[in-house]
N, C-alpha and C. Protein backbone atom coordinates (compact mmCIF):
# COMPACT_ATOMS: atom_id res chain seq x y z
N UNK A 1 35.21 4.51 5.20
CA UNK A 1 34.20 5.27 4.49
C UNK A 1 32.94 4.42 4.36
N UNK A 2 31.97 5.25 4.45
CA UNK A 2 30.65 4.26 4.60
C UNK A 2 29.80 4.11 3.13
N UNK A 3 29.31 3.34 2.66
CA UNK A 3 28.88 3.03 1.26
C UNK A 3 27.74 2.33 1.37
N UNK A 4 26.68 2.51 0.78
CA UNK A 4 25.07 1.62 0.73
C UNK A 4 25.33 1.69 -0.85
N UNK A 5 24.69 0.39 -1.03
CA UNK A 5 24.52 -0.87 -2.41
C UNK A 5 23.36 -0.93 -2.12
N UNK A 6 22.15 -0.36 -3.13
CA UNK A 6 20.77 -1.05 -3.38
C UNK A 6 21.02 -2.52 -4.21
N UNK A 7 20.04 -3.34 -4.06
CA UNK A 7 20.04 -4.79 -4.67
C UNK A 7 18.41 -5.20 -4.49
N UNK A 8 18.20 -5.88 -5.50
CA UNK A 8 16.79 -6.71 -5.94
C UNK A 8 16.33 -6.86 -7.18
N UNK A 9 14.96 -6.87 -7.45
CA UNK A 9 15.05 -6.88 -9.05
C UNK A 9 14.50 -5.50 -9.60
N UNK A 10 14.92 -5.69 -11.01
CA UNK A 10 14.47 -4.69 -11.77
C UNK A 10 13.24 -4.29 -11.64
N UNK A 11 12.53 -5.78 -11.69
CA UNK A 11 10.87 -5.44 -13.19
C UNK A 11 9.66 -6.17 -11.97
N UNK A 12 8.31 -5.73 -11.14
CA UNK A 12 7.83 -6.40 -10.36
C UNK A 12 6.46 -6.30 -11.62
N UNK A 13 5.71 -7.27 -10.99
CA UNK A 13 4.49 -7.16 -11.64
C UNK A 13 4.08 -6.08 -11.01
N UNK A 14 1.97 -5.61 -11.22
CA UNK A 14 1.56 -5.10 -10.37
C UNK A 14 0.88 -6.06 -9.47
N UNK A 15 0.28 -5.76 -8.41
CA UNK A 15 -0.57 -6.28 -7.15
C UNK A 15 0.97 -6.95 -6.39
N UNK A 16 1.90 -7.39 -6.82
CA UNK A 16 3.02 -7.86 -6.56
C UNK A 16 3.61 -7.10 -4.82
N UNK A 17 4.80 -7.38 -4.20
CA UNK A 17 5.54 -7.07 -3.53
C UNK A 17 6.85 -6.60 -3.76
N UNK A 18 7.44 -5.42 -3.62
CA UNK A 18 8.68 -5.08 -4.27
C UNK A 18 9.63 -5.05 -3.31
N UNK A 19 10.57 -5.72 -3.36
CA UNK A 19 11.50 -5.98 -2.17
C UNK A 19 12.64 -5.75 -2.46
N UNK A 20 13.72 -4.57 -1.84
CA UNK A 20 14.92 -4.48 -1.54
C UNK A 20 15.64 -4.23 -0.67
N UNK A 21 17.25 -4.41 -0.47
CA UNK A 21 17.54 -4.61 -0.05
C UNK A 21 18.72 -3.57 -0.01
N UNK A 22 19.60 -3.00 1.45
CA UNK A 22 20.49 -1.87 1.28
C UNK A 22 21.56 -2.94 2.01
N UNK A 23 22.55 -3.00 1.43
CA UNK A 23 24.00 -3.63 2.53
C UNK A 23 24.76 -2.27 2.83
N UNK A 24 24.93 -2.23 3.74
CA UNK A 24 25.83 -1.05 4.48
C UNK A 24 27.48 -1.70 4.73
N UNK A 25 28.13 -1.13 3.94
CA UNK A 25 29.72 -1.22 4.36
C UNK A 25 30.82 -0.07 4.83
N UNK A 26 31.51 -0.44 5.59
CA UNK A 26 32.28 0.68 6.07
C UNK A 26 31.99 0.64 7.61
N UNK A 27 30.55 1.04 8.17
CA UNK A 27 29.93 1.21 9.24
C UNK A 27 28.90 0.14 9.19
N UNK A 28 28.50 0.72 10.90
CA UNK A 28 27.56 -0.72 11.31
C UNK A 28 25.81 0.21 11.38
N UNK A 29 24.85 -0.73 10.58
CA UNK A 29 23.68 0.21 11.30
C UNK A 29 23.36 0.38 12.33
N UNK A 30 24.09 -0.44 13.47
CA UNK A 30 23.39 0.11 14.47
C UNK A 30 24.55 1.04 15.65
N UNK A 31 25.10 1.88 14.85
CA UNK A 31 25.92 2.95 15.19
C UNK A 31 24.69 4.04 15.50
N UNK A 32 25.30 4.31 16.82
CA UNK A 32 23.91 5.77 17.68
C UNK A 32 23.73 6.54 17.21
N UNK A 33 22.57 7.05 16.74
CA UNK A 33 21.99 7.73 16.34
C UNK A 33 22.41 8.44 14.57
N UNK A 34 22.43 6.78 13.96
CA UNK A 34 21.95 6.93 12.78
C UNK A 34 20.87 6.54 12.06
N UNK A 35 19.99 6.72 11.23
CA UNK A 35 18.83 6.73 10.78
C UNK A 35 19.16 6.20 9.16
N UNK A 36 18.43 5.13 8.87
CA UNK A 36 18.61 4.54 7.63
C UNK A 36 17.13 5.05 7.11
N UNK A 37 17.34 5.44 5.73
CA UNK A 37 16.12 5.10 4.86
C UNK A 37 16.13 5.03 3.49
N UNK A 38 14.72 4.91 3.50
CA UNK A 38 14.59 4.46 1.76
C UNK A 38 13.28 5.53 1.48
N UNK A 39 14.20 6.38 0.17
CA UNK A 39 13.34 7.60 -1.11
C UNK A 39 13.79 7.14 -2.55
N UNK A 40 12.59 7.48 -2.78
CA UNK A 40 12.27 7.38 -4.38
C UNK A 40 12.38 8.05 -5.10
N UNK A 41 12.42 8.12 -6.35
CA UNK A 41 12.15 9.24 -7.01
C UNK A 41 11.41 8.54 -8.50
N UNK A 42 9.81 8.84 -8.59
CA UNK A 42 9.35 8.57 -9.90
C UNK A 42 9.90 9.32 -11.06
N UNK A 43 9.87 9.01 -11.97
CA UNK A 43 10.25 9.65 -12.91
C UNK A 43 9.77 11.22 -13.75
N UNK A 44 10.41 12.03 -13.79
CA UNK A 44 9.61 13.44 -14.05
C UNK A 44 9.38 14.37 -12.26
N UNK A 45 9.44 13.71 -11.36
CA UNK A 45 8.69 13.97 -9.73
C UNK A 45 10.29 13.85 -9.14
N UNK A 46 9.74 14.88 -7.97
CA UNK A 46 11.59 14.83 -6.83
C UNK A 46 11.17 13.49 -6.12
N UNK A 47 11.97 13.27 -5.04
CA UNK A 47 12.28 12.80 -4.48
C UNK A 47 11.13 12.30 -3.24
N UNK A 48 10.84 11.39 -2.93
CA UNK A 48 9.80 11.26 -1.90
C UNK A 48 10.50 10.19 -0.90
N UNK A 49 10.76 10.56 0.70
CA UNK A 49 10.87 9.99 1.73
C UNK A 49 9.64 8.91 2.04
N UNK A 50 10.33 7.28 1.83
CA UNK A 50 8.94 6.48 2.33
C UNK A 50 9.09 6.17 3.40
N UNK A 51 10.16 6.23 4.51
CA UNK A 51 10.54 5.54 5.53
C UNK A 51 11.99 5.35 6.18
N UNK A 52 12.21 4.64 7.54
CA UNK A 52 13.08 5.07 8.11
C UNK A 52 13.58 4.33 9.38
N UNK A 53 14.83 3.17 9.60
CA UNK A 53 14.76 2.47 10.29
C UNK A 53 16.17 2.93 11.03
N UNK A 54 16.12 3.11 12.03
CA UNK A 54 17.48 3.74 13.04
C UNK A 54 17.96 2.73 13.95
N UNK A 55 19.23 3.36 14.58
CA UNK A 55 20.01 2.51 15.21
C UNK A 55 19.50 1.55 16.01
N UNK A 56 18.62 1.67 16.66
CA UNK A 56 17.56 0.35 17.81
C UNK A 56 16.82 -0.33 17.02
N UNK A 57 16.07 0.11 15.75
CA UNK A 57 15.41 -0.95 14.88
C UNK A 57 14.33 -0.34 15.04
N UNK A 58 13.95 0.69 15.40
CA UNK A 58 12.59 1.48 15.83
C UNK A 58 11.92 2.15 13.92
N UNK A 59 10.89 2.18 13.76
CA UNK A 59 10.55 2.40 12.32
C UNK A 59 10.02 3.59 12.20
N UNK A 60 10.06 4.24 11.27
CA UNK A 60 9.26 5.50 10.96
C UNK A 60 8.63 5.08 9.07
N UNK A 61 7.39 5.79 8.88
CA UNK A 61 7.02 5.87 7.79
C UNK A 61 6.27 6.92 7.24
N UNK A 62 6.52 7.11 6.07
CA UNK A 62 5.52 8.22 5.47
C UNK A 62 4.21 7.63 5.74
N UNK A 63 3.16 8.58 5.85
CA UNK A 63 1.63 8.34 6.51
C UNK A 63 1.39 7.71 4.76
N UNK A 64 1.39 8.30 3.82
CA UNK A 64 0.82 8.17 2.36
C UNK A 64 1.16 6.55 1.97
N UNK A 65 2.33 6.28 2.43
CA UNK A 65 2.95 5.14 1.91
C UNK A 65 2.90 3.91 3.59
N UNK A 66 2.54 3.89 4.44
CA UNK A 66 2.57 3.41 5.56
C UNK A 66 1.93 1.79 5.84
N UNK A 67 0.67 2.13 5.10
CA UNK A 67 0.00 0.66 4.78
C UNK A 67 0.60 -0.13 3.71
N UNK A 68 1.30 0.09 2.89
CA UNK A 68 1.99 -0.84 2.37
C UNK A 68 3.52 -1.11 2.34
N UNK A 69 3.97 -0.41 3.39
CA UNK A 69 5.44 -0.62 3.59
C UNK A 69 5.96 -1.08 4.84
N UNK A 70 6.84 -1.74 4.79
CA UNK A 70 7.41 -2.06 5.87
C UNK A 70 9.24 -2.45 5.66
N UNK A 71 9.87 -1.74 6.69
CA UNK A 71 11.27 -1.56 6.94
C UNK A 71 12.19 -2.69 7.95
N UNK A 72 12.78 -3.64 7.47
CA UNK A 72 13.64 -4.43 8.73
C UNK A 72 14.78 -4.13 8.67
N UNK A 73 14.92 -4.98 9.06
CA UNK A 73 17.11 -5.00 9.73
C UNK A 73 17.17 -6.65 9.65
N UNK A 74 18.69 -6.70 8.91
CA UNK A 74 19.65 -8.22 9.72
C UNK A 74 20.88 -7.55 10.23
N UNK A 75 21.12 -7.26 10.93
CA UNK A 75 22.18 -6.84 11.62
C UNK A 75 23.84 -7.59 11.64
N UNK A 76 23.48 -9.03 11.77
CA UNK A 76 24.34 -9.74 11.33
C UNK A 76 24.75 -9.58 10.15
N UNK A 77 24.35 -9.30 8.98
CA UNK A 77 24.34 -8.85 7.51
C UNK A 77 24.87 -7.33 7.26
N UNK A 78 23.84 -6.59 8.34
CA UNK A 78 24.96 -5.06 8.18
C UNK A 78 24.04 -4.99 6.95
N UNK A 79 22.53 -4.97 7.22
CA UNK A 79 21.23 -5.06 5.74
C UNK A 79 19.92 -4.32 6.56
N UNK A 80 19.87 -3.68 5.58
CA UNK A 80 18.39 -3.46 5.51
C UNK A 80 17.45 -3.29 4.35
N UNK A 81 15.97 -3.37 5.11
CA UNK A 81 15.39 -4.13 3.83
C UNK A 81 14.47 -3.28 3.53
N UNK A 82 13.51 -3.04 2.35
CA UNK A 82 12.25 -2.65 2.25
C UNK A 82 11.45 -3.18 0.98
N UNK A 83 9.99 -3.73 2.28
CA UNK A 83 9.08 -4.19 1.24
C UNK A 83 8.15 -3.43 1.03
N UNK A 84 7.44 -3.22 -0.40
CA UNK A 84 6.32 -2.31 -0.27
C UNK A 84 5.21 -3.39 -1.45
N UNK A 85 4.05 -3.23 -0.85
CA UNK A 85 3.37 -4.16 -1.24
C UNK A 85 2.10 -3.72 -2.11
N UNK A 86 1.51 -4.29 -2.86
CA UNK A 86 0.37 -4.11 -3.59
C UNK A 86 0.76 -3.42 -4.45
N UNK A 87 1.90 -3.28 -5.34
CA UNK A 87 2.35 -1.72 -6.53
C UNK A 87 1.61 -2.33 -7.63
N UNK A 88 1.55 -0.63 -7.73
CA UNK A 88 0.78 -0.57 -9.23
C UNK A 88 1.87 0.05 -10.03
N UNK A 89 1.68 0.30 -11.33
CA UNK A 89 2.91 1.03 -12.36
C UNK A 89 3.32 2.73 -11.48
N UNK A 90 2.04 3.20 -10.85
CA UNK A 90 2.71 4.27 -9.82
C UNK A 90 4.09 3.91 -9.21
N UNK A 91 4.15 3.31 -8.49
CA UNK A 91 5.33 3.26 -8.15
C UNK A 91 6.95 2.84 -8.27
N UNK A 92 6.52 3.03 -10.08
CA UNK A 92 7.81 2.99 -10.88
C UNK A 92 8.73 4.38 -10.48
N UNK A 93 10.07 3.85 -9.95
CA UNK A 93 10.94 4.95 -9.49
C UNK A 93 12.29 4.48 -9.63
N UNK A 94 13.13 5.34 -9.29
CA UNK A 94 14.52 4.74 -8.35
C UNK A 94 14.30 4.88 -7.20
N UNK A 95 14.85 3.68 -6.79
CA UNK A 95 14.88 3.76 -5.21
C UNK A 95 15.87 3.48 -4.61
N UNK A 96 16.47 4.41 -3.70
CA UNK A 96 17.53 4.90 -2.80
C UNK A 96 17.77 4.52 -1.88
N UNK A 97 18.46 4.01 -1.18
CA UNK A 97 19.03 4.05 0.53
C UNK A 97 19.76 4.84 0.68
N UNK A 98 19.53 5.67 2.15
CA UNK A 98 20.24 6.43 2.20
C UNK A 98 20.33 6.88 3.69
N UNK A 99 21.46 7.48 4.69
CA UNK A 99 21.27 8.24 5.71
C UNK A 99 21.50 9.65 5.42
N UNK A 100 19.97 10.51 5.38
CA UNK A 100 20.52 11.56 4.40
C UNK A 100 21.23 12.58 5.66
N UNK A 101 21.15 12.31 6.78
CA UNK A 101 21.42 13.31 7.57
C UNK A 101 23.14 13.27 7.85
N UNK A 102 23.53 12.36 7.46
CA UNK A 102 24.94 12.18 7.29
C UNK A 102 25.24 11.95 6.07
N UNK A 103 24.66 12.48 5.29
CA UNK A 103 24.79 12.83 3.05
C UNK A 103 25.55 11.32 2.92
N UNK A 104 24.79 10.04 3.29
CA UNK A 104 25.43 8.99 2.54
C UNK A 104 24.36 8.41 1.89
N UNK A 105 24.41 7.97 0.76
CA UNK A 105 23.26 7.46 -0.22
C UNK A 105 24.13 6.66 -1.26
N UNK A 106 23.09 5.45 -1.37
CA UNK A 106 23.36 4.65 -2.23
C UNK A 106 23.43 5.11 -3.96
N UNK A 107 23.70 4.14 -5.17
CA UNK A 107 23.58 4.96 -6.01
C UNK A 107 22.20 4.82 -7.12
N UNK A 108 21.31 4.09 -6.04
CA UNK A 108 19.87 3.74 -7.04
C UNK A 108 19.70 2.70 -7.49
N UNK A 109 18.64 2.36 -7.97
CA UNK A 109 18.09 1.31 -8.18
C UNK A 109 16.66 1.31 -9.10
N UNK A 110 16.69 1.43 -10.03
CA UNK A 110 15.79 1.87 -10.97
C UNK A 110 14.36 0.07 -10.81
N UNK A 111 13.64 0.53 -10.41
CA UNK A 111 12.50 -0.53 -10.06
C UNK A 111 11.10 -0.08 -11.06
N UNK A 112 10.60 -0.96 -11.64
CA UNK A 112 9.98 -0.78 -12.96
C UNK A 112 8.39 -1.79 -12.76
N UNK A 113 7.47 -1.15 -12.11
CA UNK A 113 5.94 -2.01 -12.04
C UNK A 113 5.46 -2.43 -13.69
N UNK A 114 5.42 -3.67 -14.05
CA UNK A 114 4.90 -3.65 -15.07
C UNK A 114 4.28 -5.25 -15.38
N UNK A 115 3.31 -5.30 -16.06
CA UNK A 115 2.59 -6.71 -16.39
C UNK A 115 3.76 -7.23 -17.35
């Protein structure tokens, strides 16, 4: 059975870099034609898709969120990562890993912009 674990910290400043991290167990990410990503959800607001790293390591991103994000892989680790950079208290959310097209999702990660 396949399982994603969000991990990093709680509390970032703003202008800061917010960095986490998804470990995938059960399966490997780079099983064909699966698609990893990472959505948010601010608080009060659904759900917003920021991005999207698949079996070859090839990236996709929301256009809105694109300049400050970026998606890797350690493969050896069976990890993937996401940094998003410059946050302001906007982008206080939970944030998710997830392959939603095969309904597996992590169980959150509540990330908190604050001085």
């Amino acid at each position: 059975q396949v399982q994603l674990q969000e991990s990093g910290p709680g509390l970032v400043k703003p202008s800061q870099t917010l960095s986490l991290t998804c470990t995938v167990s059960g399966g490997s990410i780079t099983t064909n034609g699966y698609y990893w990503s990472w959505i948010r959800q601010p608080p009060g607001k659904g759900l917003e898709w920021m991005g999207s790293i698949n079996y070859s390591g090839s990236t996709y991103y929301s256009p809105s969120l694109k300049s400050r994000t970026s998606i890797s892989r350690d493969t050896s680790k069976n990890q993937f990562t996401l940094q998003l950079s410059s946050v302001t208290p906007e982008d206080t959310a939970v944030y998710y890993c997830a392959c939603p097209f095969r309904a597996l999702w992590g169980q959150g990660t509540q990330v908190t912009v604050s001085s």
